[in-house]
C-alpha atoms as a PDB file:
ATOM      1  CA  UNK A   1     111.251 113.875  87.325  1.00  0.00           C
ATOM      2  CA  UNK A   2     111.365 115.002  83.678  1.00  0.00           C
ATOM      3  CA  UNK A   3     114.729 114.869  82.333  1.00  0.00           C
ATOM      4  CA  UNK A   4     116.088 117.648  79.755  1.00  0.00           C
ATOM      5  CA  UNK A   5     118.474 118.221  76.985  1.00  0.00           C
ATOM      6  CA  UNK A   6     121.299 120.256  77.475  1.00  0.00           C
ATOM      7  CA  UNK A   7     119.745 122.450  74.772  1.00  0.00           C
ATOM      8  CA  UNK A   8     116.585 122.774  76.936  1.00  0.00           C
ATOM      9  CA  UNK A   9     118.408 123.711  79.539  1.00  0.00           C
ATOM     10  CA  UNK A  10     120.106 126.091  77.975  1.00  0.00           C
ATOM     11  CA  UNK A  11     117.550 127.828  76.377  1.00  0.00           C
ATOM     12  CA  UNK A  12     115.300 128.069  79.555  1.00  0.00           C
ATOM     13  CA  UNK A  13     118.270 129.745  81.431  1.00  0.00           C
ATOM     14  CA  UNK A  14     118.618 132.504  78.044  1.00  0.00           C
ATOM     15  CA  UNK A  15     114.595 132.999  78.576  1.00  0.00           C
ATOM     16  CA  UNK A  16     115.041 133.335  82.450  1.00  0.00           C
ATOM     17  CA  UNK A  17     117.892 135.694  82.030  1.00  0.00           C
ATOM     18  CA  UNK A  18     116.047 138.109  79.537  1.00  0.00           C
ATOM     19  CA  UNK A  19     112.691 138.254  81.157  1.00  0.00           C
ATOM     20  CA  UNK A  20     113.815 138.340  84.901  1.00  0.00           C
ATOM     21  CA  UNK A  21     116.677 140.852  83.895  1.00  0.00           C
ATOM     22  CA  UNK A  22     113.650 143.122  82.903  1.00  0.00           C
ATOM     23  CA  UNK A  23     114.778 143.595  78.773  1.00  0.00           C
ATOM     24  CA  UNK A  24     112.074 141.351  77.116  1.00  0.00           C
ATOM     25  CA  UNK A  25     108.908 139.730  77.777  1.00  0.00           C
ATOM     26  CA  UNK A  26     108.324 136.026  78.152  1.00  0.00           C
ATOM     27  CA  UNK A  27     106.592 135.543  74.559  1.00  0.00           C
ATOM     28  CA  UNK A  28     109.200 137.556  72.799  1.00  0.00           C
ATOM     29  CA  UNK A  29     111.844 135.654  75.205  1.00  0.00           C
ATOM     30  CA  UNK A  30     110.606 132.161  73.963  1.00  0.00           C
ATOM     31  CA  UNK A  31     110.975 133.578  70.086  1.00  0.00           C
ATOM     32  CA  UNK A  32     113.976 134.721  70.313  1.00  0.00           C
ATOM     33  CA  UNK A  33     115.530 131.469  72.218  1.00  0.00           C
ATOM     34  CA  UNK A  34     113.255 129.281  69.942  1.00  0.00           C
ATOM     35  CA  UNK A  35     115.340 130.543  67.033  1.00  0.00           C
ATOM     36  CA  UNK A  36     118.473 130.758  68.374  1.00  0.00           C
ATOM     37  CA  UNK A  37     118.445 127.155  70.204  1.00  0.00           C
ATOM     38  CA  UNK A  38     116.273 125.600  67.666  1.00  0.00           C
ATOM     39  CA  UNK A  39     114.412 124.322  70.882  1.00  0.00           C
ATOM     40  CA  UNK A  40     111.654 125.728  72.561  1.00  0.00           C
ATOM     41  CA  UNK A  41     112.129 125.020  76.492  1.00  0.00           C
ATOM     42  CA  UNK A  42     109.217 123.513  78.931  1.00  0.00           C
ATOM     43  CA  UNK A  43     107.012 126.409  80.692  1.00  0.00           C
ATOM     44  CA  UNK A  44     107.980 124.547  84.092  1.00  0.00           C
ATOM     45  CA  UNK A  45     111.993 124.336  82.913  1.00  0.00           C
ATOM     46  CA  UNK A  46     111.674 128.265  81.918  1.00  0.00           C
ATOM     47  CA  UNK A  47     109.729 128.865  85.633  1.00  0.00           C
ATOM     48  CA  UNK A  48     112.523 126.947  87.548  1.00  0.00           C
ATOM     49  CA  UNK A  49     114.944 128.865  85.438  1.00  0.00           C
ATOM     50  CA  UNK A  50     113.444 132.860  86.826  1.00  0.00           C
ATOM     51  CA  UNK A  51     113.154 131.468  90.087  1.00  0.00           C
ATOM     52  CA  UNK A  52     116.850 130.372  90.230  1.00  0.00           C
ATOM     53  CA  UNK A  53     117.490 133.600  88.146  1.00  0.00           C
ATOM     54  CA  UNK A  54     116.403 135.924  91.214  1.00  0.00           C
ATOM     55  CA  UNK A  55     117.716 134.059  94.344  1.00  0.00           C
ATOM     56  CA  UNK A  56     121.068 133.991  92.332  1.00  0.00           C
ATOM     57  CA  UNK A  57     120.923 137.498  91.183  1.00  0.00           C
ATOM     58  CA  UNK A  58     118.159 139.428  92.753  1.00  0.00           C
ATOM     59  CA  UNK A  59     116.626 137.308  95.866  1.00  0.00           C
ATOM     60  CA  UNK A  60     115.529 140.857  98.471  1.00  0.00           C
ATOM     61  CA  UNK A  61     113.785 142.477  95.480  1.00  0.00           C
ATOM     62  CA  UNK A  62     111.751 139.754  94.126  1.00  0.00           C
ATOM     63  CA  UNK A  63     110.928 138.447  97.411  1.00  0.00           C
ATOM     64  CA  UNK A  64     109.541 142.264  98.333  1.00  0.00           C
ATOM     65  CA  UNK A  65     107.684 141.942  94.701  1.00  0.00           C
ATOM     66  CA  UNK A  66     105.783 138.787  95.367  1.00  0.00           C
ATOM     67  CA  UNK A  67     104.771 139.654  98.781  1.00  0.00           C
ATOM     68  CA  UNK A  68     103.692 142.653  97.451  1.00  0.00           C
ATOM     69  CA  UNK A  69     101.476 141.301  94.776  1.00  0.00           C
ATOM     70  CA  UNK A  70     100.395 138.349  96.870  1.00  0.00           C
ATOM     71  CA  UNK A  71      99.142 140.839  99.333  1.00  0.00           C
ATOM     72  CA  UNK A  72      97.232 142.507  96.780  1.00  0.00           C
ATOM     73  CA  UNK A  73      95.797 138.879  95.144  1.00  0.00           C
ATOM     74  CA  UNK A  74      94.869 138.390  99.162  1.00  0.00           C
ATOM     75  CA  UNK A  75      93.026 141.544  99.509  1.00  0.00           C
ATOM     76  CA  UNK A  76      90.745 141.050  96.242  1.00  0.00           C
ATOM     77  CA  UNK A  77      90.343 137.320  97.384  1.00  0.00           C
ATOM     78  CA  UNK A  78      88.663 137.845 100.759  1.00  0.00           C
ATOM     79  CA  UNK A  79      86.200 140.552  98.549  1.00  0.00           C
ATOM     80  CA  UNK A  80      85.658 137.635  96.434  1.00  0.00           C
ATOM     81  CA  UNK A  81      85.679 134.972  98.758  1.00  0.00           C
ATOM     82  CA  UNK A  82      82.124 134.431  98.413  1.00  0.00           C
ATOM     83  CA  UNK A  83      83.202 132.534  94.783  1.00  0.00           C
ATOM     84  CA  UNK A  84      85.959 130.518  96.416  1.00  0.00           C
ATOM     85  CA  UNK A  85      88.896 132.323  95.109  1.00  0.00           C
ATOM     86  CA  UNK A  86      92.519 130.752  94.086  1.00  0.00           C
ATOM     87  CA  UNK A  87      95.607 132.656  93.003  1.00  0.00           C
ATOM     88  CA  UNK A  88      97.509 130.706  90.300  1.00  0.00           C
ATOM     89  CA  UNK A  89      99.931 131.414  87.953  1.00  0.00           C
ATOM     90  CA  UNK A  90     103.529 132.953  88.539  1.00  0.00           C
ATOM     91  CA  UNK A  91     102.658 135.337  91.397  1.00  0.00           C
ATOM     92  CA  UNK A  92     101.927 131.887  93.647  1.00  0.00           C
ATOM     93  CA  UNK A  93     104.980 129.642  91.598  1.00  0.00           C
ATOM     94  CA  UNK A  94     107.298 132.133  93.019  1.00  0.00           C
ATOM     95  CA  UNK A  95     108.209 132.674  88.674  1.00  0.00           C
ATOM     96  CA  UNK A  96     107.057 136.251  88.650  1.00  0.00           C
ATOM     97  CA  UNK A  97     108.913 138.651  86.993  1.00  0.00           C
ATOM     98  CA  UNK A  98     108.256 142.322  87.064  1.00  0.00           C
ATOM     99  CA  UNK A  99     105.654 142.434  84.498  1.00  0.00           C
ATOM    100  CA  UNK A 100     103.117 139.569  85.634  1.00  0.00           C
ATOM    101  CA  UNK A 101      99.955 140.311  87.796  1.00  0.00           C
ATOM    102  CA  UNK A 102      98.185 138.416  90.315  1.00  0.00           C
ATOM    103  CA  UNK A 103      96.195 135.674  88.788  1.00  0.00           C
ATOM    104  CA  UNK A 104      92.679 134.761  90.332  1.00  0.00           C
ATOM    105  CA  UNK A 105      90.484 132.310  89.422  1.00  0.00           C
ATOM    106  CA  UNK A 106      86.682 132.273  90.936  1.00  0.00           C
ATOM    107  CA  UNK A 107      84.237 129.186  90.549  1.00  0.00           C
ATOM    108  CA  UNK A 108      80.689 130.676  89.475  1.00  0.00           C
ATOM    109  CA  UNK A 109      78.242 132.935  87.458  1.00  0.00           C
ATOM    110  CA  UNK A 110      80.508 135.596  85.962  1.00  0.00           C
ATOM    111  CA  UNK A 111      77.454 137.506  85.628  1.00  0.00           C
ATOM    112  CA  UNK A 112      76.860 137.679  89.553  1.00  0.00           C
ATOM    113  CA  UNK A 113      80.591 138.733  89.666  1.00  0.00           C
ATOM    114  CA  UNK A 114      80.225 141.759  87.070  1.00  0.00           C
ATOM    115  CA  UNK A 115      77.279 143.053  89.100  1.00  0.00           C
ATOM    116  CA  UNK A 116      79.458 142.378  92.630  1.00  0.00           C
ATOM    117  CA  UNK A 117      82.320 144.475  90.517  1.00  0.00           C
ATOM    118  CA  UNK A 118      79.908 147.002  89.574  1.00  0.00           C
ATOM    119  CA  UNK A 119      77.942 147.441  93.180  1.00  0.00           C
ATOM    120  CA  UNK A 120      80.932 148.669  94.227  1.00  0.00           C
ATOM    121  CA  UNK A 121      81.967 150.854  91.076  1.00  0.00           C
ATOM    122  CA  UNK A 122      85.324 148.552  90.634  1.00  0.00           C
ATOM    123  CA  UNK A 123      86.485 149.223  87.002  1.00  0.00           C
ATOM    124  CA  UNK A 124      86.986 145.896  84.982  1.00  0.00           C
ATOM    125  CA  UNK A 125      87.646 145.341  81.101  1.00  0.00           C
ATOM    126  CA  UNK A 126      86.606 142.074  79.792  1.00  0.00           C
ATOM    127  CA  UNK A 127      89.707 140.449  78.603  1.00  0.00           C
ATOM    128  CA  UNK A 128      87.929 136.788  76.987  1.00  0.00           C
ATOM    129  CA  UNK A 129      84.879 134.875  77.114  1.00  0.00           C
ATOM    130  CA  UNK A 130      83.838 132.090  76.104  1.00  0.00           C
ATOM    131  CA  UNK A 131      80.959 130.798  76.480  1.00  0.00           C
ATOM    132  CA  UNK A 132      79.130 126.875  75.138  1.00  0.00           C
ATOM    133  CA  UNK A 133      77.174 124.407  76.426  1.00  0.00           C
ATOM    134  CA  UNK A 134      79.956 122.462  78.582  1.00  0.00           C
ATOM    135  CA  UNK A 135      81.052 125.515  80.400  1.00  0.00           C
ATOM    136  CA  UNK A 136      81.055 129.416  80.911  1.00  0.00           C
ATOM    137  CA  UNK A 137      84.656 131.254  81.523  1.00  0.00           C
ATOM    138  CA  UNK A 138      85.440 135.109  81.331  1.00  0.00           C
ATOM    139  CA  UNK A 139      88.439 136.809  82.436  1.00  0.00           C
ATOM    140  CA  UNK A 140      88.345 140.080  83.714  1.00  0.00           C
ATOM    141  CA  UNK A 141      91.584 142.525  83.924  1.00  0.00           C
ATOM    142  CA  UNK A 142      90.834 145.062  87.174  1.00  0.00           C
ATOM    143  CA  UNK A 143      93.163 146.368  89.686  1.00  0.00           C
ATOM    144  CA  UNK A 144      93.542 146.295  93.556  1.00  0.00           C
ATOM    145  CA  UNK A 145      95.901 148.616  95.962  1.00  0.00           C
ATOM    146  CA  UNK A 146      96.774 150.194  92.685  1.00  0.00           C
ATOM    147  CA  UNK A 147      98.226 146.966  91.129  1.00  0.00           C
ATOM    148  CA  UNK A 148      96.716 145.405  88.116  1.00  0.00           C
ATOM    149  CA  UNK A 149      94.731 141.519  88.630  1.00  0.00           C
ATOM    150  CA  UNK A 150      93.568 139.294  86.127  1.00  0.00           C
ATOM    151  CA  UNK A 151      90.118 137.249  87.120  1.00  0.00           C
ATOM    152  CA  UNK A 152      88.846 134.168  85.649  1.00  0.00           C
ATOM    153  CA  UNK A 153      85.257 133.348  86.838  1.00  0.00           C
ATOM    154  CA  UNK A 154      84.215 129.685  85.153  1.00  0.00           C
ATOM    155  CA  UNK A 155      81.586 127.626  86.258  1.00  0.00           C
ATOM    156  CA  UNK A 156      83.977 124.647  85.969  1.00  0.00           C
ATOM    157  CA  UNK A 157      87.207 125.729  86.504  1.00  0.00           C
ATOM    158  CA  UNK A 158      90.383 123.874  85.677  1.00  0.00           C
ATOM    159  CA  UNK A 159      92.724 124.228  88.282  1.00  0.00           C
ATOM    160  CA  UNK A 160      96.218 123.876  87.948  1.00  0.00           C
ATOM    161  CA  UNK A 161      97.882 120.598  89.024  1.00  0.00           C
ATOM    162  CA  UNK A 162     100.596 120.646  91.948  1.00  0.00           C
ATOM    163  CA  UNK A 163     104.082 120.362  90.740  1.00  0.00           C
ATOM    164  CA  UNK A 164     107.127 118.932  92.820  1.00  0.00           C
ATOM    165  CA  UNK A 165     108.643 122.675  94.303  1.00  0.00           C
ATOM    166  CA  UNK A 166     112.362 122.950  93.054  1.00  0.00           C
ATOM    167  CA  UNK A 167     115.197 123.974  94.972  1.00  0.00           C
ATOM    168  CA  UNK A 168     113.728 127.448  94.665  1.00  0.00           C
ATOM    169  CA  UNK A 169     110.221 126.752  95.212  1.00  0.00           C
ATOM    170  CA  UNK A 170     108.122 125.832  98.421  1.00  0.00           C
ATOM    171  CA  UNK A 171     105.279 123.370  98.560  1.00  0.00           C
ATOM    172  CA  UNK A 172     102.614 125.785  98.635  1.00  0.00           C
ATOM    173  CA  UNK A 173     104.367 127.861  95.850  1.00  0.00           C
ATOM    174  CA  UNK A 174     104.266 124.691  93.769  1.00  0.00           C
ATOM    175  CA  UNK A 175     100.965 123.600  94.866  1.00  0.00           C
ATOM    176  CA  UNK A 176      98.751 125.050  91.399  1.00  0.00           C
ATOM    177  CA  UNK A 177      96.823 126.810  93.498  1.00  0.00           C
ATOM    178  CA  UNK A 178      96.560 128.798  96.630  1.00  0.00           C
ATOM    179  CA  UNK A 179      93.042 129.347  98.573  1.00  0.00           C
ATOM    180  CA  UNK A 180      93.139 132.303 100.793  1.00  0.00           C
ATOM    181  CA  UNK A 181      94.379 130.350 103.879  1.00  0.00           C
ATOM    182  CA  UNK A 182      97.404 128.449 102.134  1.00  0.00           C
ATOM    183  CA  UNK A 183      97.829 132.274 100.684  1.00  0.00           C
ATOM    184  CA  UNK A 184      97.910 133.336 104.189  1.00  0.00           C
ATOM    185  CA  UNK A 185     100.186 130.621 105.322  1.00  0.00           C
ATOM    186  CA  UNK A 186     102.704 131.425 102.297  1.00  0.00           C
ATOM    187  CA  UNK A 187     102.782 135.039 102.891  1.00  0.00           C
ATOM    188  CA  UNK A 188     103.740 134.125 106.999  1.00  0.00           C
ATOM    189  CA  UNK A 189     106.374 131.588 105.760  1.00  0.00           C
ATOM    190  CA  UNK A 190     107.761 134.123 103.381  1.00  0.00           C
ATOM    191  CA  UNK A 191     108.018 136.480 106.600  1.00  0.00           C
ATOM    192  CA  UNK A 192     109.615 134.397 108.716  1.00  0.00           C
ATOM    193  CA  UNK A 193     112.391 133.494 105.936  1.00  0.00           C
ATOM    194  CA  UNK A 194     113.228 137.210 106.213  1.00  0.00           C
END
């Protein structure tokens, strides 16, 4: 287990507290703390920080937020289950704030993704791509049940490594990655927690 500095500390809690108390985004969060600390705090510190934010200060809501959005990620996964779809990101580490979005990541031809997007006239912006001889990776920004999902679609994905959950995490929460079953699975044990 990776040990901090108080100042670490700190300065995660100071970026939990102003982007899970809804005043400033995580970028301008990590600014502000890197110039006030002189430190600039460990995503996975910062992520154990929001989560211990909200069950301290806000456990119903965020719970009902990351169900919500997790049922949303679910919904555009089974459509795109065809690419073996995985959420990542905050919405699975249980570290979303208000402001993130489902994150999905696909494994295949983002072309044959487009033209699945576009068969069934589902609006997408192309957000990055980038595209050499090792690998192919775009990320999409479209929306599902009203609610706004990013998409990566690489031909070799890099998939998140599991993490040991914290005190406010469970194991599939911490797992990197969620397929639709273990999505299914953390949705039930987030249910039956209620």
């Amino acid at each position: 287990m990776t040990q901090y500095s108080k100042s670490e500390c700190e300065a995660a809690a100071a970026v939990a507290g102003m982007t899970a108390g809804k005043a400033v985004e995580k970028g301008e969060a990590l600014e502000l703390v890197r110039s006030s600390f002189g430190v600039t705090p460990d995503a996975s510190l910062v992520d154990s920080e929001i989560r211990r934010w909200f069950a301290l200060f806000s456990p119903e809501a965020h719970a009902e937020d990351l169900a919500r959005k997790r049922r949303v990620a679910l919904f555009a996964m089974k459509a795109l289950a065809d690419w073996h779809p995985v959420l990542i990101g905050p919405v699975l580490s249980g570290a979303a704030t208000t402001s993130d979005i489902p994150e999905i990541l696909l494994r295949g031809n983002e072309k044959e993704v487009e033209l699945f997007l576009l068969s069934r006239e589902i609006d997408f912006e192309v957000l990055s791509s980038d595209m050499n001889a090792r690998h192919n990776t775009v990320t999409l920004l479209t929306s599902a049940l009203q609610t706004d999902i990013v998409i990566t679609v690489s031909d070799r994905p890099k998939y998140p490594r599991a993490a040991t959950p914290d005190s406010y995490q469970s194991p599939l929460e911490a797992a990197g990655k969620a397929e639709i079953s273990a999505l299914e699975a953390l949705l039930l044990e987030t249910i039956s927690e209620d």
